[in-house]
N, C-alpha and C. Protein backbone atom coordinates (compact mmCIF):
# COMPACT_ATOMS: atom_id res chain seq x y z
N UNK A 1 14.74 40.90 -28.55
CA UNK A 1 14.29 41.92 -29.47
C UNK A 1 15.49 42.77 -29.89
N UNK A 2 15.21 43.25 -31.03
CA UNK A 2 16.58 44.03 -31.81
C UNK A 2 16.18 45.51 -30.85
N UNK A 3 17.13 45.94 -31.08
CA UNK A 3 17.50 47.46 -30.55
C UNK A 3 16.23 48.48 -31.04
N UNK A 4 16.49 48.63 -32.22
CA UNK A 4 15.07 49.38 -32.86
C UNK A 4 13.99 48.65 -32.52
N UNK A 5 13.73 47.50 -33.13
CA UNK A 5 12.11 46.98 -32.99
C UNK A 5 11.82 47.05 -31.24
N UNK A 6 12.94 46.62 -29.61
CA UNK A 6 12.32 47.36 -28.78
C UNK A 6 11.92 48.84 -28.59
N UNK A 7 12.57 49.44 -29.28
CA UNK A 7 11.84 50.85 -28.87
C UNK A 7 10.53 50.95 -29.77
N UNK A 8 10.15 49.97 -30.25
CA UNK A 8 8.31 50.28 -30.93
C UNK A 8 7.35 49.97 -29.91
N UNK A 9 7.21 49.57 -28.81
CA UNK A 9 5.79 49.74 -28.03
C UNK A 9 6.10 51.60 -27.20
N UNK A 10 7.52 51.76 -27.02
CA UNK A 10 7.03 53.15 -26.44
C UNK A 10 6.86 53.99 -28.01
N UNK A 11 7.26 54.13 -28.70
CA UNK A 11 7.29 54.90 -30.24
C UNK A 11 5.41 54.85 -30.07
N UNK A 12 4.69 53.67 -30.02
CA UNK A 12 3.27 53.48 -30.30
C UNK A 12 2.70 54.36 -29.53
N UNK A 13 2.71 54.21 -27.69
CA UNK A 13 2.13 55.19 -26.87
C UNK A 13 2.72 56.41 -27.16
N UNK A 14 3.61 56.81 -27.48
CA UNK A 14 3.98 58.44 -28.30
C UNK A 14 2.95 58.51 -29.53
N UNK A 15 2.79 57.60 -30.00
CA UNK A 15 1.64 58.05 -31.30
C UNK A 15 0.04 58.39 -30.81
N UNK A 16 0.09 57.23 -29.88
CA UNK A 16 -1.08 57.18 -29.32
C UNK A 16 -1.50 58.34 -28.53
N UNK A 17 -0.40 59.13 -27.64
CA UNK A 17 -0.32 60.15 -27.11
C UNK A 17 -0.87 61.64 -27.82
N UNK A 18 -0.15 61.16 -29.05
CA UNK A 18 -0.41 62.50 -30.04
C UNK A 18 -2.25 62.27 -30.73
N UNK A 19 -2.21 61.17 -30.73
CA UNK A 19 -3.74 61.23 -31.57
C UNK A 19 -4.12 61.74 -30.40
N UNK A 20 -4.40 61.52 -29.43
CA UNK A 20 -5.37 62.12 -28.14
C UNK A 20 -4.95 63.78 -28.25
N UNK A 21 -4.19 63.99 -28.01
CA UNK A 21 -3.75 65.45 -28.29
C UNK A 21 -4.83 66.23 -29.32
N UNK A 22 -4.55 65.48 -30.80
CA UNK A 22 -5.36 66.20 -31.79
C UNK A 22 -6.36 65.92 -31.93
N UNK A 23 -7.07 64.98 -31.03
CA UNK A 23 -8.99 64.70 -31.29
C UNK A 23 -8.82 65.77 -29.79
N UNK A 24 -8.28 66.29 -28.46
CA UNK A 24 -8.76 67.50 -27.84
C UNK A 24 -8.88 68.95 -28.88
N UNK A 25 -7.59 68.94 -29.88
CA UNK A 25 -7.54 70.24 -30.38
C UNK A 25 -8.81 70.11 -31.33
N UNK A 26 -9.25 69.23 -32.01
CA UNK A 26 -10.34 68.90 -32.81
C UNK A 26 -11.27 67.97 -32.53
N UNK A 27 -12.23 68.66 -31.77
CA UNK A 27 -13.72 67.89 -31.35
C UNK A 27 -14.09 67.48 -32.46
N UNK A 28 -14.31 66.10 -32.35
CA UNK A 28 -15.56 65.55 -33.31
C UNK A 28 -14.51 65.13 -34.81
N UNK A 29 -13.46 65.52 -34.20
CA UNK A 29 -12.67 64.66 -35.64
C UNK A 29 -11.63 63.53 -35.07
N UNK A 30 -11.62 62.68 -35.94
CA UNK A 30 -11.11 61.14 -35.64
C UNK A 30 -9.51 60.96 -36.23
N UNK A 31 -8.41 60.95 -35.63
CA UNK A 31 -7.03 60.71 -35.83
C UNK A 31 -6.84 59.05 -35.74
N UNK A 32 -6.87 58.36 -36.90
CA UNK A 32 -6.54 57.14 -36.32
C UNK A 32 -5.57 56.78 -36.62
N UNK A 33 -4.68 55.67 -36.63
CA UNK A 33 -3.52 54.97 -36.96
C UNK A 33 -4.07 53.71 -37.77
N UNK A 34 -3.64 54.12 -38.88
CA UNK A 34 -3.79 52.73 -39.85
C UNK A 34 -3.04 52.95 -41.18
N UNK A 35 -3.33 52.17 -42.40
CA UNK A 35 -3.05 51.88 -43.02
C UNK A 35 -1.49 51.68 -42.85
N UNK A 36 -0.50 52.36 -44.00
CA UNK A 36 0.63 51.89 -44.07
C UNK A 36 1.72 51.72 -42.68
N UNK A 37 1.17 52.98 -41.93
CA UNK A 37 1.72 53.17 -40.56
C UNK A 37 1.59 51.70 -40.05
N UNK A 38 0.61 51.29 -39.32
CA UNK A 38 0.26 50.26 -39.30
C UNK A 38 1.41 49.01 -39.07
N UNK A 39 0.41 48.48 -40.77
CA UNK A 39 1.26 47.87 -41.82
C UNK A 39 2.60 47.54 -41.42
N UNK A 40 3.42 48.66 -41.37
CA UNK A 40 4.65 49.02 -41.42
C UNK A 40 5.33 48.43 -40.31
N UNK A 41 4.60 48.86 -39.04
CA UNK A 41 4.57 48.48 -37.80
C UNK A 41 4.70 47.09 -37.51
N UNK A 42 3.59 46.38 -37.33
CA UNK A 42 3.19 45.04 -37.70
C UNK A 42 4.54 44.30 -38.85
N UNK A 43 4.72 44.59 -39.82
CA UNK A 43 5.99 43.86 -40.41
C UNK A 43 7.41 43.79 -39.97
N UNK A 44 7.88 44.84 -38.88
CA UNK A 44 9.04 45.08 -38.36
C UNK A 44 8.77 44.24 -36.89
N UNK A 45 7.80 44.57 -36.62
CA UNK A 45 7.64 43.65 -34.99
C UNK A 45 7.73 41.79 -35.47
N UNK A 46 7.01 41.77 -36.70
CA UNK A 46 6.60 40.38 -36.93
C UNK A 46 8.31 39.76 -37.34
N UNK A 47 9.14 40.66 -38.08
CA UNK A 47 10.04 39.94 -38.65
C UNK A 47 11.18 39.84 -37.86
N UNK A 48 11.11 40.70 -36.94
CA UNK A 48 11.77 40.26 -35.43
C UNK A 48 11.30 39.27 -34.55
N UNK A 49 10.09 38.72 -34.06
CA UNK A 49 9.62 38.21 -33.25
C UNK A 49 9.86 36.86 -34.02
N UNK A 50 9.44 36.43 -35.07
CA UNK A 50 9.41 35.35 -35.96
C UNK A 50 10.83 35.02 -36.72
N UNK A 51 11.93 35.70 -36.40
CA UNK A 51 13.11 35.46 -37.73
C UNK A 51 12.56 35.79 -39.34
N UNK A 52 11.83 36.36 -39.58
CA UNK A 52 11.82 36.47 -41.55
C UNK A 52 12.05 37.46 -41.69
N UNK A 53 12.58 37.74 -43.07
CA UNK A 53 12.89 38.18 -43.70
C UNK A 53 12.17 38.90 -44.74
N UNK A 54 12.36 40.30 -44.14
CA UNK A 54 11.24 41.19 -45.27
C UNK A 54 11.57 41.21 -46.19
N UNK A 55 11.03 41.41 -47.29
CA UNK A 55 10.78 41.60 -48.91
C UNK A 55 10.50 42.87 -49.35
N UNK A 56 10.66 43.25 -50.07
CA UNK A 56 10.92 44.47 -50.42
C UNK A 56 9.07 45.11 -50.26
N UNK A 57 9.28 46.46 -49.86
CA UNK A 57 8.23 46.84 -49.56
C UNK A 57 7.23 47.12 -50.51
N UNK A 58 5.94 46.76 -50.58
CA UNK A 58 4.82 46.76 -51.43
C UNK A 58 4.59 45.20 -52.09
N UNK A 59 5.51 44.18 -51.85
CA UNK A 59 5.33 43.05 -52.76
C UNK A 59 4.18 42.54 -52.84
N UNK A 60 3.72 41.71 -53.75
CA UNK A 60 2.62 41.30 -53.91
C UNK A 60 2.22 39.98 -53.22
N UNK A 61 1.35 40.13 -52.36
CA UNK A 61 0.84 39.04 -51.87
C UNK A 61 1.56 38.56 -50.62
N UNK A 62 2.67 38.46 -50.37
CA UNK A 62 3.63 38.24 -49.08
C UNK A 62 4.31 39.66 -48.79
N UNK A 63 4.70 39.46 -47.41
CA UNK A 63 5.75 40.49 -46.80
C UNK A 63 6.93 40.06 -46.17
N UNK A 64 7.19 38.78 -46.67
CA UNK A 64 8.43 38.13 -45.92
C UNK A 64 8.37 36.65 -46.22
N UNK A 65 9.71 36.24 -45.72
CA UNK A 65 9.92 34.65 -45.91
C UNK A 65 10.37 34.23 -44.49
N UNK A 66 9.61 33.33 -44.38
CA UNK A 66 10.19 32.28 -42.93
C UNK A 66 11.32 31.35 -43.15
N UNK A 67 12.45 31.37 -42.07
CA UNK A 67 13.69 30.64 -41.85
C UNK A 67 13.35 29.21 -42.41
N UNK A 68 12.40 28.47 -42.76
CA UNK A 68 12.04 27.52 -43.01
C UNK A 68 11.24 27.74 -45.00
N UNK A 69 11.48 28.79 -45.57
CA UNK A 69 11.04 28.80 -46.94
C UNK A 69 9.74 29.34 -47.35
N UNK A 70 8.81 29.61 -45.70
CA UNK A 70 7.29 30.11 -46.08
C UNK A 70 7.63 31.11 -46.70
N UNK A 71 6.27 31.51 -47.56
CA UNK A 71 5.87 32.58 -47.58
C UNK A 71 5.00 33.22 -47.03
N UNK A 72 5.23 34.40 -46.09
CA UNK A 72 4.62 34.77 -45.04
C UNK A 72 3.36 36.44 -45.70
N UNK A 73 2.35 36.15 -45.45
CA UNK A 73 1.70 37.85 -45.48
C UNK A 73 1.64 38.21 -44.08
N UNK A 74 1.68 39.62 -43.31
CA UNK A 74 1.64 40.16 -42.32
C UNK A 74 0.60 40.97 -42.51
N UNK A 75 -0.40 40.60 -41.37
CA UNK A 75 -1.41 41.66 -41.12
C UNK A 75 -1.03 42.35 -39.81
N UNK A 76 -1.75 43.83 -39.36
CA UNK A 76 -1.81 44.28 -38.23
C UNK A 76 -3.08 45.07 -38.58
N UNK A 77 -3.13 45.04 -37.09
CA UNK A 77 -4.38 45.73 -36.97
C UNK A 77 -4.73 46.69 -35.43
N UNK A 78 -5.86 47.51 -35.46
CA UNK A 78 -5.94 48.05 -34.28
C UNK A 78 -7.36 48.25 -34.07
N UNK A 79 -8.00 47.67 -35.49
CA UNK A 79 -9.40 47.64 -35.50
C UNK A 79 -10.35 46.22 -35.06
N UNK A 80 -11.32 46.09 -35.82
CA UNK A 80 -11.51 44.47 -35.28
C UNK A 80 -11.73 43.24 -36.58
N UNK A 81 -11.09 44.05 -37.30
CA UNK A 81 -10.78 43.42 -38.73
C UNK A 81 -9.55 43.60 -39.67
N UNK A 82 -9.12 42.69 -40.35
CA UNK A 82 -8.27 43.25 -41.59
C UNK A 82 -8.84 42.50 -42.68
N UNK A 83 -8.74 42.78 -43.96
CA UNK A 83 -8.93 42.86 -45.13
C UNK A 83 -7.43 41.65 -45.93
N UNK A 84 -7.80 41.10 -46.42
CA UNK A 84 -7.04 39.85 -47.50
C UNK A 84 -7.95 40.30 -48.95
N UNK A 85 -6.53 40.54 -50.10
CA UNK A 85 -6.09 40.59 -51.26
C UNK A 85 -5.90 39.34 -51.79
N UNK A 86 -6.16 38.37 -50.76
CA UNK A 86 -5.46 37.04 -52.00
C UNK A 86 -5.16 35.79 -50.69
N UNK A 87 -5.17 34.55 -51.13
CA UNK A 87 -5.06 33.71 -49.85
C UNK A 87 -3.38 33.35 -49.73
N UNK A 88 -2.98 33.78 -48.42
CA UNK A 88 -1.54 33.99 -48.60
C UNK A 88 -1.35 32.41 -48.09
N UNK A 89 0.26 31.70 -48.19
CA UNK A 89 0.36 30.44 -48.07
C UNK A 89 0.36 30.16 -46.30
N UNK A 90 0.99 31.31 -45.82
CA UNK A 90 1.11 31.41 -44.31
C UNK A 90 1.30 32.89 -44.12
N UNK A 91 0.09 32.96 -42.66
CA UNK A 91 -0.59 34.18 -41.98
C UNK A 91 -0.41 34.24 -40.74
N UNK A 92 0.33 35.62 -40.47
CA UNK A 92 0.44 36.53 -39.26
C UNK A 92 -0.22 37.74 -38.78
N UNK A 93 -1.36 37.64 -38.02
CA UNK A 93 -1.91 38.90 -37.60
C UNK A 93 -1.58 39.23 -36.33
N UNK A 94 -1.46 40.61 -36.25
CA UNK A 94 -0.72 41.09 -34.84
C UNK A 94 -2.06 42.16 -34.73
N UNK A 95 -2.26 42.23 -33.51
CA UNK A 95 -3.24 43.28 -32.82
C UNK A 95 -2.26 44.51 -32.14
N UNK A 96 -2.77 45.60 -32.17
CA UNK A 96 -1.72 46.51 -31.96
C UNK A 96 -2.72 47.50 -30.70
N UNK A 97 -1.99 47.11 -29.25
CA UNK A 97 -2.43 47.92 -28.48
C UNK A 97 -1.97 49.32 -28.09
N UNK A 98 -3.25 50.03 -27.32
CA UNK A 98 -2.77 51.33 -27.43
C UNK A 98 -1.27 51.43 -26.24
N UNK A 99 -1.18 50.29 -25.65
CA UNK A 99 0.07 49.85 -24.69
C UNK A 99 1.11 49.81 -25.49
N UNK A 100 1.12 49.56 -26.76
CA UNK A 100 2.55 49.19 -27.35
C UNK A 100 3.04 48.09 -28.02
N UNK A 101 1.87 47.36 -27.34
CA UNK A 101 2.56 45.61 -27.49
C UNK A 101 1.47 45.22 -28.71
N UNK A 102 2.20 43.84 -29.24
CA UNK A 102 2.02 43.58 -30.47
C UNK A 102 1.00 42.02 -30.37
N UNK A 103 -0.03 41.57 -30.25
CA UNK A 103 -0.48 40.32 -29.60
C UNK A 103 -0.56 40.09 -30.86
N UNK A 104 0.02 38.35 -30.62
CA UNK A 104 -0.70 37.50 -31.89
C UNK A 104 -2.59 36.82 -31.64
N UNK A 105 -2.87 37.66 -32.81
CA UNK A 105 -4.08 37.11 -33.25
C UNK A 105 -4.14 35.58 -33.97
N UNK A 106 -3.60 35.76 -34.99
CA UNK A 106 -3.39 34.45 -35.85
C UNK A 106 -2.02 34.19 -36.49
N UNK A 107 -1.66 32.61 -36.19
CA UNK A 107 -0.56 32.16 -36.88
C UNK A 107 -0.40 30.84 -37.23
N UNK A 108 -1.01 30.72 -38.55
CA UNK A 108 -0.91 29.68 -39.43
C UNK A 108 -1.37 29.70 -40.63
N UNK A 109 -1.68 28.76 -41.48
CA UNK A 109 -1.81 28.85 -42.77
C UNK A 109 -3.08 29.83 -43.09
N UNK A 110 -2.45 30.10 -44.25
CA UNK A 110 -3.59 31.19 -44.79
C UNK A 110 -4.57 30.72 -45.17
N UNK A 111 -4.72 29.46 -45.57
CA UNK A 111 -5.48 29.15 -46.23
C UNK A 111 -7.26 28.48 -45.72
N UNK A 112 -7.07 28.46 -44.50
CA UNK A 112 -8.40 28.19 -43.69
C UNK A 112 -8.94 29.76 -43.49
N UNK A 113 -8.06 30.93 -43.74
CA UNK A 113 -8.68 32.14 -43.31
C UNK A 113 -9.28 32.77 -44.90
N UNK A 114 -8.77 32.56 -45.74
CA UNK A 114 -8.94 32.82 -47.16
C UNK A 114 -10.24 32.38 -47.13
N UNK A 115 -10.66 31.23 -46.83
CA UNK A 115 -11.91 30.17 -47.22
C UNK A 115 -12.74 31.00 -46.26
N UNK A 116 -12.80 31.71 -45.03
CA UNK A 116 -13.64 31.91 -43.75
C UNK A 116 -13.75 34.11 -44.06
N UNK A 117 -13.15 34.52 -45.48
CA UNK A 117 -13.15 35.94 -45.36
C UNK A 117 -14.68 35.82 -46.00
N UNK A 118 -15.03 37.28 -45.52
CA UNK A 118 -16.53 37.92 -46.50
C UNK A 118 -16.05 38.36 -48.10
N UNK A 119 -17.06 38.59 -48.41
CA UNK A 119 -16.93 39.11 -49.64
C UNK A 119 -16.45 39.65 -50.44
N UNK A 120 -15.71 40.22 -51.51
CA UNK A 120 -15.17 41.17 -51.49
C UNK A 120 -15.39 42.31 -51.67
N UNK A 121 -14.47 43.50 -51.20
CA UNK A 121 -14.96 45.03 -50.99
C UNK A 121 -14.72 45.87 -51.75
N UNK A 122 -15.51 46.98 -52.07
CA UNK A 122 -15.04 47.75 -53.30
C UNK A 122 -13.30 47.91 -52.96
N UNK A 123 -12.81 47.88 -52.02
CA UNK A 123 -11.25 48.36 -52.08
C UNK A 123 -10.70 46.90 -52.85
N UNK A 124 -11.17 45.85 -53.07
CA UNK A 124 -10.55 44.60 -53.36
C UNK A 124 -9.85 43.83 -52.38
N UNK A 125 -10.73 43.75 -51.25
CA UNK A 125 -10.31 43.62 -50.11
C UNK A 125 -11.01 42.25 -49.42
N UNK A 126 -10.81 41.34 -49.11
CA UNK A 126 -11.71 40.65 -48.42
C UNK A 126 -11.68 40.59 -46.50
N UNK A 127 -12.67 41.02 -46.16
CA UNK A 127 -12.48 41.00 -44.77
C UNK A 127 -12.93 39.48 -43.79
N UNK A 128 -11.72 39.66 -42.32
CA UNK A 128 -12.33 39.03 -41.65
C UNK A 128 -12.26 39.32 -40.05
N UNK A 129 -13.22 38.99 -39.19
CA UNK A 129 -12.88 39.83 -38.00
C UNK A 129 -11.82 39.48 -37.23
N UNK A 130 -11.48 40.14 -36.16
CA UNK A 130 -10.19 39.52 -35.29
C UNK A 130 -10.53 38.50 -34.66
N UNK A 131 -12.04 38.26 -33.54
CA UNK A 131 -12.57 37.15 -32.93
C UNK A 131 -12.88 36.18 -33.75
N UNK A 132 -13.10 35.93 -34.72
CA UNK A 132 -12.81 35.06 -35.61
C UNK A 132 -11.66 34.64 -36.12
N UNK A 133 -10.69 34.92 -36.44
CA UNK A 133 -9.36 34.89 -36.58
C UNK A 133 -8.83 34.31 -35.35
N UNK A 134 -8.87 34.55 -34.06
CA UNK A 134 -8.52 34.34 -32.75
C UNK A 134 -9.27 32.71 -32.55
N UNK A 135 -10.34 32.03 -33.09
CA UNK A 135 -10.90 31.27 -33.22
C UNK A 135 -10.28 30.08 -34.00
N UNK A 136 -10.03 30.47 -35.39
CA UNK A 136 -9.49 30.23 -36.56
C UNK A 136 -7.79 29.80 -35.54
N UNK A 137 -7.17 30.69 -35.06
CA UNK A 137 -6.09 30.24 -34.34
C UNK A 137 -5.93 29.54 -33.44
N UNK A 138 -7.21 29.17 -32.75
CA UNK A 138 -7.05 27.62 -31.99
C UNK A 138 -7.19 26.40 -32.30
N UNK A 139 -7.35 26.18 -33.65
CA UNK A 139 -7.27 25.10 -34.66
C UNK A 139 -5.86 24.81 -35.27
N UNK A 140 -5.21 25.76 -35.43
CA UNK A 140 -3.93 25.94 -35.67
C UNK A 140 -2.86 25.07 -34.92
N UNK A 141 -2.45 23.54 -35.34
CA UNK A 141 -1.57 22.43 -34.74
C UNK A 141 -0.40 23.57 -34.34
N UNK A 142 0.26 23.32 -33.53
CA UNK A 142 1.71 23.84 -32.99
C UNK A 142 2.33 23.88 -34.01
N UNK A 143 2.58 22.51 -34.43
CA UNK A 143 3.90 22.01 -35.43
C UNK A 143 3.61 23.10 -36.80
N UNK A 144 2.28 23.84 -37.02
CA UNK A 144 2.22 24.55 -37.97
C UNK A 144 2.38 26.09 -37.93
N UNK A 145 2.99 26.69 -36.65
CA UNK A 145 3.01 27.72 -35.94
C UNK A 145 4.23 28.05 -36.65
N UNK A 146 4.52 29.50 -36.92
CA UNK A 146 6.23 29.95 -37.09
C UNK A 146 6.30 30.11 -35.35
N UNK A 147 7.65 29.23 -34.94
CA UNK A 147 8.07 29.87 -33.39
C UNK A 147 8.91 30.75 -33.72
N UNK A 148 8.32 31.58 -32.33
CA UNK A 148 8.79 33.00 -32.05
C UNK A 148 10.49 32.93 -31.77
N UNK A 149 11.19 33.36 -32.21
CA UNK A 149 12.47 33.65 -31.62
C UNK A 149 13.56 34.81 -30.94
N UNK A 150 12.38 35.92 -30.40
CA UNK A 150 12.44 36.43 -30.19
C UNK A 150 11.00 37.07 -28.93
């Protein structure tokens, strides 16, 4: 692991630390960690763990290229779903514990998960759950895996 991307599972329990903090100072209100934070998260762990190469931030449809020419989208998550914009060619979902660590959910082609999302959502979103996805990833041949190199 690179220098920065190890210090992201303690950086996470510091976040995690602080949301608990502000749901004591505020009963009954919900601090969560998502969207770009997230996101953000999940693409720096992934492009270390995997070798790719991020793309400039916001691109459409991918968040990186694999040492081998994929085009990669990166999901993360901390919920029990993420949401697909579009069927990416090859898919990385990382689960993000309140420990720090980054588990792979799914890694392989996008395109069996594209076919297996719900509907789409007023955000333009199509969802699918993580246990499904985790499912979806034991179908997933080796030889079609990005290995980890890190």
């Amino acid at each position: 692991m690179t220098s920065s991307v190890a210090k992201v599972p303690g950086l996470i329990r510091d976040l995690y630390a602080i949301v608990g903090r502000l749901e004591v100072e505020f009963p009954g209100r919900k601090f969560t960690l998502d969207g770009h934070l997230v996101g953000s998260i999940g693409e720096v762990v992934a492009a270390d763990r995997y070798g790719l190469e991020l793309l400039p931030a916001s691109a459409e449809g991918h968040d990186a290229t694999a040492p081998d020419g994929r085009l990669v989208q990166i999901k993360a998550t901390q919920r029990k779903s993420v949401g697909l914009r579009s069927g990416p060619e090859h898919l990385i979902v990382l689960y993000l514990t309140p420990a720090g660590e980054a588990e792979e959910v799914y890694n392989g082609s996008g395109k069996p998960v594209w076919e297996a999302c719900g509907k789409m959502q007023k955000n333009g979103a199509r969802p699918i759950g993580v246990s499904r996805l985790r499912k979806l990833a034991a179908e997933v041949p080796v030889g079609e895996r990005l290995p980890k190199v890190r």
